[in-house]
Protein backbone atom coordinates (compact mmCIF):
# COMPACT_ATOMS: atom_id res chain seq x y z
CA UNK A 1 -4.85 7.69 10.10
CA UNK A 2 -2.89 5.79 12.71
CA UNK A 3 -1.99 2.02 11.36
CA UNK A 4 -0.55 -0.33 13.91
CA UNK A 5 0.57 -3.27 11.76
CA UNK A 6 0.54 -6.33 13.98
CA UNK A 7 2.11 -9.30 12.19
CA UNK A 8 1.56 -13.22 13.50
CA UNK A 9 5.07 -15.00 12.63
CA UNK A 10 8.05 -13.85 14.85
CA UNK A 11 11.05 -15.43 15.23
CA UNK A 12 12.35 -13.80 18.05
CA UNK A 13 9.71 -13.68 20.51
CA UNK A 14 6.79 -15.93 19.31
CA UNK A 15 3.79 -13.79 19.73
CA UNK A 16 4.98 -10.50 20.61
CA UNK A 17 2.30 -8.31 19.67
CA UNK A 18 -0.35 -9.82 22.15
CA UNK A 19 2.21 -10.59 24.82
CA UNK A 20 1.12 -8.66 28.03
CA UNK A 21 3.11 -6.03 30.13
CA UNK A 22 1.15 -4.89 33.45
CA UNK A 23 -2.20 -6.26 32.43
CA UNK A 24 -2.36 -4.84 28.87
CA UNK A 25 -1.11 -6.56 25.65
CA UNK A 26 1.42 -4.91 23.20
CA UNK A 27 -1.02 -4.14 20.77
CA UNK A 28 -4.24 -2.69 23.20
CA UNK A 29 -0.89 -0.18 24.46
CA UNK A 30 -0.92 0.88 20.45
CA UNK A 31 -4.49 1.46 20.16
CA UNK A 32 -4.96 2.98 23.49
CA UNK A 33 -2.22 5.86 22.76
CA UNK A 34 -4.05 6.01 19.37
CA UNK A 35 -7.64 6.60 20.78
CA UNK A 36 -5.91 9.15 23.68
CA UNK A 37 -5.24 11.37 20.62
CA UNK A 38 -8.12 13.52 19.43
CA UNK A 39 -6.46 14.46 16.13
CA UNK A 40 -6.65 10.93 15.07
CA UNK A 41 -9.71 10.66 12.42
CA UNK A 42 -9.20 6.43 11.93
CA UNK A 43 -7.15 3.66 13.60
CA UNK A 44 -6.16 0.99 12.13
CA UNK A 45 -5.41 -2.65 13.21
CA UNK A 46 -3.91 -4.76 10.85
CA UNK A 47 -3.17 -8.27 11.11
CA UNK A 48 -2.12 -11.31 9.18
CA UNK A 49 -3.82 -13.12 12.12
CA UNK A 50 -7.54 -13.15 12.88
CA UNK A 51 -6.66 -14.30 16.52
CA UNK A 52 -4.17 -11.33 17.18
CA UNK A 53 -7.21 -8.97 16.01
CA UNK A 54 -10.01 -10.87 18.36
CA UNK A 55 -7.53 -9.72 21.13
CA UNK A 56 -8.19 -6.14 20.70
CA UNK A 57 -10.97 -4.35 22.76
CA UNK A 58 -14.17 -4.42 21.19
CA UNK A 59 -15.33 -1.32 19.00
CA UNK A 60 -16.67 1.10 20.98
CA UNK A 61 -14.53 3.62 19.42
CA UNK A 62 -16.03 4.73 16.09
CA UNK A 63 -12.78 5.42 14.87
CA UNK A 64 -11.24 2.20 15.22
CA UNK A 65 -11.16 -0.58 11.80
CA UNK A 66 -9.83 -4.02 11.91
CA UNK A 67 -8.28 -5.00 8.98
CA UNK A 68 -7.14 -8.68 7.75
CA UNK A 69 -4.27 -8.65 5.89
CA UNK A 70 -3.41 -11.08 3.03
CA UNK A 71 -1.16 -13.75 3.97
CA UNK A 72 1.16 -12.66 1.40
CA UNK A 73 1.86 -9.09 3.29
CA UNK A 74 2.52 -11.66 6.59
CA UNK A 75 5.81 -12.83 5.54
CA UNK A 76 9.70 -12.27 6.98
CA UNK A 77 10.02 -10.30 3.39
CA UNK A 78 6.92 -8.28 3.77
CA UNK A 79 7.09 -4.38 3.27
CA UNK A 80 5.42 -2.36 5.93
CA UNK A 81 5.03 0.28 3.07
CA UNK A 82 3.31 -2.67 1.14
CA UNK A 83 1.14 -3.04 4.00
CA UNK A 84 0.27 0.82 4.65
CA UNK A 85 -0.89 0.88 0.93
CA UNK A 86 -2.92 -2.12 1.11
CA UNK A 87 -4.35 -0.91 4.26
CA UNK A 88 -5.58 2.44 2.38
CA UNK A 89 -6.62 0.60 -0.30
CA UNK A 90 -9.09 -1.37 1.27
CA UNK A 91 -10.57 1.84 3.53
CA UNK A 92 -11.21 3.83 0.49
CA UNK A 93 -10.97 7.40 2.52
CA UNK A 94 -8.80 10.26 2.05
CA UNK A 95 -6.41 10.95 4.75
CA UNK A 96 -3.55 13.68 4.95
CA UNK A 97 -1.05 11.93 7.23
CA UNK A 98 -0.47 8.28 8.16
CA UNK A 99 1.17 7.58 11.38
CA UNK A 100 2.64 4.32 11.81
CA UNK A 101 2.71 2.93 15.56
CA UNK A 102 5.17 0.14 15.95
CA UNK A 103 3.32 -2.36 18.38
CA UNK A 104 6.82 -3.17 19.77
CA UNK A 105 7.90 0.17 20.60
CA UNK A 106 5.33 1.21 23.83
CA UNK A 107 6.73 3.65 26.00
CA UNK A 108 5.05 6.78 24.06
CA UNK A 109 1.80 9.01 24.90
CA UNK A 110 -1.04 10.29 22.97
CA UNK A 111 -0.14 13.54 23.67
CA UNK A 112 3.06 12.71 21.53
CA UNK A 113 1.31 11.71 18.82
CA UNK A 114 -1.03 15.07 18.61
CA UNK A 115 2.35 17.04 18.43
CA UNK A 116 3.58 15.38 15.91
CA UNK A 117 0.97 15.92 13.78
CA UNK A 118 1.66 19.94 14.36
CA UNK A 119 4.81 19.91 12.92
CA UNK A 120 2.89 19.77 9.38
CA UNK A 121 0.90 22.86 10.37
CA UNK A 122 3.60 24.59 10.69
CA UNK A 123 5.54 23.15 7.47
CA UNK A 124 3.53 22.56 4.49
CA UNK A 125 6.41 21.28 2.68
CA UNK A 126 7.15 18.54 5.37
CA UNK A 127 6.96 15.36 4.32
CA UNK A 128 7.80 13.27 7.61
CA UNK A 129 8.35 13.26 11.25
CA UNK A 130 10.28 10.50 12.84
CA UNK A 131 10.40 10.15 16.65
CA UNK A 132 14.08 9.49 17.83
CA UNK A 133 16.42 9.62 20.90
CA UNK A 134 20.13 11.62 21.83
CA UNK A 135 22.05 8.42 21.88
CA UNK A 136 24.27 8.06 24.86
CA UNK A 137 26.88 4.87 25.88
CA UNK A 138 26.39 3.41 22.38
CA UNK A 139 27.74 6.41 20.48
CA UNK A 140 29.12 5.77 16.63
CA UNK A 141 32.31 7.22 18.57
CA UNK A 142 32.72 3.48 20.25
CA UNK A 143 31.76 1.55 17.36
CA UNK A 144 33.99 -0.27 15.38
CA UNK A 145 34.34 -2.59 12.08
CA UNK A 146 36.46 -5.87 12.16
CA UNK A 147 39.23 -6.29 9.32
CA UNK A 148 41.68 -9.18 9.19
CA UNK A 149 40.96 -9.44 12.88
CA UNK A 150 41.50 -6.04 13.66
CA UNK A 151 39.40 -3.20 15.48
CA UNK A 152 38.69 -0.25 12.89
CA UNK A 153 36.92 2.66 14.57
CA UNK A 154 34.10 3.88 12.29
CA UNK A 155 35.42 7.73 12.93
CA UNK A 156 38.90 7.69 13.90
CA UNK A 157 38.69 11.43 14.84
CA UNK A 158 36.24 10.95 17.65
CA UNK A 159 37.45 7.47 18.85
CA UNK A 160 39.40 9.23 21.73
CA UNK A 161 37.16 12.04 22.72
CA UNK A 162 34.78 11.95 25.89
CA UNK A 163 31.93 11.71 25.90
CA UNK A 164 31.04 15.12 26.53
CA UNK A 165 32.73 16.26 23.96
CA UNK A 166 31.09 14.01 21.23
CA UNK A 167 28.44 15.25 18.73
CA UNK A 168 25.42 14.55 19.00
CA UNK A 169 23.80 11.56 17.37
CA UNK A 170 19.99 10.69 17.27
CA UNK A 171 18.68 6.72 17.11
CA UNK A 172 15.36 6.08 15.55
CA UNK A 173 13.47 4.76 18.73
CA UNK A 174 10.67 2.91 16.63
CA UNK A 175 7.59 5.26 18.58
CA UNK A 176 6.51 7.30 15.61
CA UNK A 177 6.57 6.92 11.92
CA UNK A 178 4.57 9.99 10.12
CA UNK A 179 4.50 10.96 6.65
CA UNK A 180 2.36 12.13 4.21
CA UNK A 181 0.04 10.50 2.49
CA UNK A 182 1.27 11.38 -1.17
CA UNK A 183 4.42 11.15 -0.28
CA UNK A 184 3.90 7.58 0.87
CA UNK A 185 2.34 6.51 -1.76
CA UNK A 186 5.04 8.39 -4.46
CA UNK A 187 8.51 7.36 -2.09
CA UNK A 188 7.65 4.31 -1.17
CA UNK A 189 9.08 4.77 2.08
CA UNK A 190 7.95 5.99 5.69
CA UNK A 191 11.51 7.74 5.42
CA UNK A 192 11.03 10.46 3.34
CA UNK A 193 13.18 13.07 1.43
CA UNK A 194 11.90 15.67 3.93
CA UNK A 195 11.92 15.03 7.51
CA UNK A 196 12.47 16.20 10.93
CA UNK A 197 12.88 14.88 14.39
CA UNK A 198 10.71 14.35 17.17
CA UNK A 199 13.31 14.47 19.71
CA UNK A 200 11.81 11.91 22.85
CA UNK A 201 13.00 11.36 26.33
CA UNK A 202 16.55 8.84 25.94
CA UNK A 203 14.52 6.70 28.63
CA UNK A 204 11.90 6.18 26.14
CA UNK A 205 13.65 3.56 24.09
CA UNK A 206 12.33 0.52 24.04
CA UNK A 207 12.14 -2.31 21.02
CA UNK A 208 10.76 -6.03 22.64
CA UNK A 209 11.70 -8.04 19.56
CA UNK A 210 15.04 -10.72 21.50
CA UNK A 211 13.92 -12.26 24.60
CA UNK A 212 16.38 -10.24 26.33
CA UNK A 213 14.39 -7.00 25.30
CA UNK A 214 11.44 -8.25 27.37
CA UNK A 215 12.97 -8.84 30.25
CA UNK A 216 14.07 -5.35 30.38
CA UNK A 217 10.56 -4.61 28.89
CA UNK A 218 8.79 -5.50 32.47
CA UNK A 219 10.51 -3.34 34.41
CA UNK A 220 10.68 0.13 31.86
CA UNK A 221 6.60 -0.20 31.11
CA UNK A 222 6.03 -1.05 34.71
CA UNK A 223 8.04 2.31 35.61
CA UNK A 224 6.53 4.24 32.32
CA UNK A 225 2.92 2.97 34.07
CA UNK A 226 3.74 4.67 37.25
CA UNK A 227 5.33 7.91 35.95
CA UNK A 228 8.42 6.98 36.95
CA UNK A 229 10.02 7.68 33.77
């Protein structure tokens, strides 16, 4: 199953999930890379809003369920994990894997989402795959805490290398979420015990959720649109 969660209140950029990037909302970017992925059995669009849902192309894809969410799983405080369960709840089917698609995290491809998916063929004791990205300028190496007004590095011992020389780190991008369905449901978390990478392109990071993030939004999914990146 492949929930997009699609939540009406936001704080930082009022009405995110239907905003629209080179003629196609947020959300109909979600479903699309959904229904591009053959592997996919259900989709799921779930809303706290009737309004975002009416936004979504009609159903002319069997596999695709809208779902209205209680107001209570709408909130600042509201677990996404609260939200998967509720989701399965209500459909009443059996499904191995969920796959959470982040509505504000775009610049990924169905054919992503069908790999994914074959990591658990080929691990039956995986419980998770998490898309992420090599992370470059903003390495932990250049990060620092404030004390009494002064700059402490978070790892003195790489503070001075370059950047070359640094290991690698990996940044959760927000593309892909998949886990289990027991484990889900026993962990309470789409970060489970057991999981491995899904290592994506460094130019494929992109979370619209400050209004500075969609300015820089227009011009990545314009290039992601033409193959540019």
């Amino acid at each position: 199953m492949a929930l997009i969660p699609a939540r009406a209140g936001s704080k930082g950029v009022p009405q995110k999930n239907t905003m629209v990037f080179e003629g196609k909302s947020l959300i109909q970017r979600a479903i699309d890379c959904a229904k591009g992925a053959p592997i996919v059995d259900k989709i799921v669009v779930n809303s706290d809003d009737q309004n975002i849902l009416d936004t979504t192309s009609e159903l002319r894809d069997l596999r695709i369920t809208k779902q209205l969410r209680p107001h209570y799983l709408g909130n600042d405080n509201s677990s996404i994990v609260d939200v998967a369960i509720h989701a399965i709840e209500q459909l009443n089917e059996d499904f191995d894997i969920i796959v959470l698609l982040q509505v504000t995290s775009p610049l990924r491809s169905s054919e992503d989402l069908d790999e994914i998916i074959t990591f658990f063929d080929n691990d039956e004791k995986l419980e998770g795959v998490i898309s992420v990205v090599p992370v470059e300028d903003q390495h932990p190496a250049r990060m620092y805490n404030i004390e009494d007004n002064r700059l402490v590095p978070l790892n003195t011992k790489s503070e001075n290398k370059h950047r070359q020389n640094l290991k690698k780190v990996f940044l959760r991008n927000g593309c892909f979420y998949a886990i289990k369905t027991d484990a889900l449901l026993k962990q309470k978390t789409f970060m489970p015990e057991y999981k491995k990478p899904f290592i994506m392109n460094p130019e494929h990071l992109l979370n619209i959720d400050s209004p500075r993030d969609v300015i820089i939004g227009k011009a990545l999914i314009k290039s992601w649109d033409n193959k540019e990146i």
